[in-house]
Protein backbone atom coordinates (compact mmCIF):
# COMPACT_ATOMS: atom_id res chain seq x y z
CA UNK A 1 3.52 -31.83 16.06
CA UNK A 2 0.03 -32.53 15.38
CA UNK A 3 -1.45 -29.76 18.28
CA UNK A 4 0.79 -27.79 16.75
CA UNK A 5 -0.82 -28.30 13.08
CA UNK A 6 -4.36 -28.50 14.88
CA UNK A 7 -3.96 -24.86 16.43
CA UNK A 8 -2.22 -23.19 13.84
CA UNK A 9 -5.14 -24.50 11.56
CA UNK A 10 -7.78 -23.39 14.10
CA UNK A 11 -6.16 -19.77 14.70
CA UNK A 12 -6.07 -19.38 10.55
CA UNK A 13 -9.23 -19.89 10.06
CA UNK A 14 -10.39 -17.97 12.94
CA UNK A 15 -8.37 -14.84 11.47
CA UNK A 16 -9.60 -15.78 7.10
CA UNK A 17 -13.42 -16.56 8.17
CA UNK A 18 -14.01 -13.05 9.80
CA UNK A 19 -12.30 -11.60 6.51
CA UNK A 20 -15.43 -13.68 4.40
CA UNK A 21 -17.96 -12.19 5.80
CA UNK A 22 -16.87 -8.51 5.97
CA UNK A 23 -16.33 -9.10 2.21
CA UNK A 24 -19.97 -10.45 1.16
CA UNK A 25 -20.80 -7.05 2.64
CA UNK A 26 -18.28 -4.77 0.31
CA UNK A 27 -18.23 -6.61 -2.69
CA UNK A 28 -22.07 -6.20 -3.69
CA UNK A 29 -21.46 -2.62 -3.05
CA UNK A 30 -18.98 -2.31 -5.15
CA UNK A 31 -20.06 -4.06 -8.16
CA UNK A 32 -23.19 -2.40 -7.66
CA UNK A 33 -21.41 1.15 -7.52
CA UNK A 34 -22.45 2.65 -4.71
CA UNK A 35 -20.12 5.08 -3.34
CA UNK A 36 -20.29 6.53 -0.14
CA UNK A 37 -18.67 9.94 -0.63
CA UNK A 38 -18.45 11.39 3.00
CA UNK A 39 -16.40 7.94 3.59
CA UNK A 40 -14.30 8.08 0.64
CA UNK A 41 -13.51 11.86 1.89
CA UNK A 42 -12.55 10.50 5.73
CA UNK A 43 -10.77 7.80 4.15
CA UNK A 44 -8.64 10.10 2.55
CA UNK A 45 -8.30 13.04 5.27
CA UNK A 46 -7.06 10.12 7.48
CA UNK A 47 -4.27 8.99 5.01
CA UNK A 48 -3.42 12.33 4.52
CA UNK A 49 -2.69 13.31 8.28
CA UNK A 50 -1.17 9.70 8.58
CA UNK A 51 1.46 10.86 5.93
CA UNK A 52 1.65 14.64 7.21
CA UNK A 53 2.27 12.82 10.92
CA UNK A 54 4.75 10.30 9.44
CA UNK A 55 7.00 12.92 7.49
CA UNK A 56 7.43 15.62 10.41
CA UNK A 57 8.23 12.56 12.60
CA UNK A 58 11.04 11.57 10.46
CA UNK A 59 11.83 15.51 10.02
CA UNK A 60 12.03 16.15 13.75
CA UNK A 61 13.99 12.93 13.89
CA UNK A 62 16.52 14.43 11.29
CA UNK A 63 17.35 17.76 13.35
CA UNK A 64 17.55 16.32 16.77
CA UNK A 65 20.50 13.87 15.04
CA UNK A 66 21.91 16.92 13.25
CA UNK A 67 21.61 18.46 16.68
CA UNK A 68 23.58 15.68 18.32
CA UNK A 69 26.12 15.25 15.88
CA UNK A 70 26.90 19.06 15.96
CA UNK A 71 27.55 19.29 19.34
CA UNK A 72 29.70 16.28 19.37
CA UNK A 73 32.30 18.46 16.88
């Protein structure tokens, strides 16, 4: 029970302690309001074609079950 404790301990640090130090590098940017616009932009384009990718999954999704359902009557 206690190698248990001892690991789960060791991996949860090992996954918070990377998060520290890749947020002493944003945060000062932030407050300091710098703003990298050509990042900002890919940012967005990404989630964009993320959502674009995501809905004609689901429609394509939706027709071949129409499809399979109409030739089943």
């Amino acid at each position: 029970m206690l190698t248990a404790f001892i690991h789960g301990f060791i991996l949860a640090l090992g996954l918070i302690l990377p998060l520290g130090a890749q947020n002493v590098f944003v945060f000062p940017q932030g407050t300091i309001g710098q703003i990298d616009r050509k990042r900002t932009l890919m940012t967005r384009i990404n989630q964009l074609s993320a959502l674009i990718l995501r809905a004609s999954d689901r429609k394509i999704h939706l027709v071949k079950e129409r499809a399979s359902v109409a030739f089943f009557l």
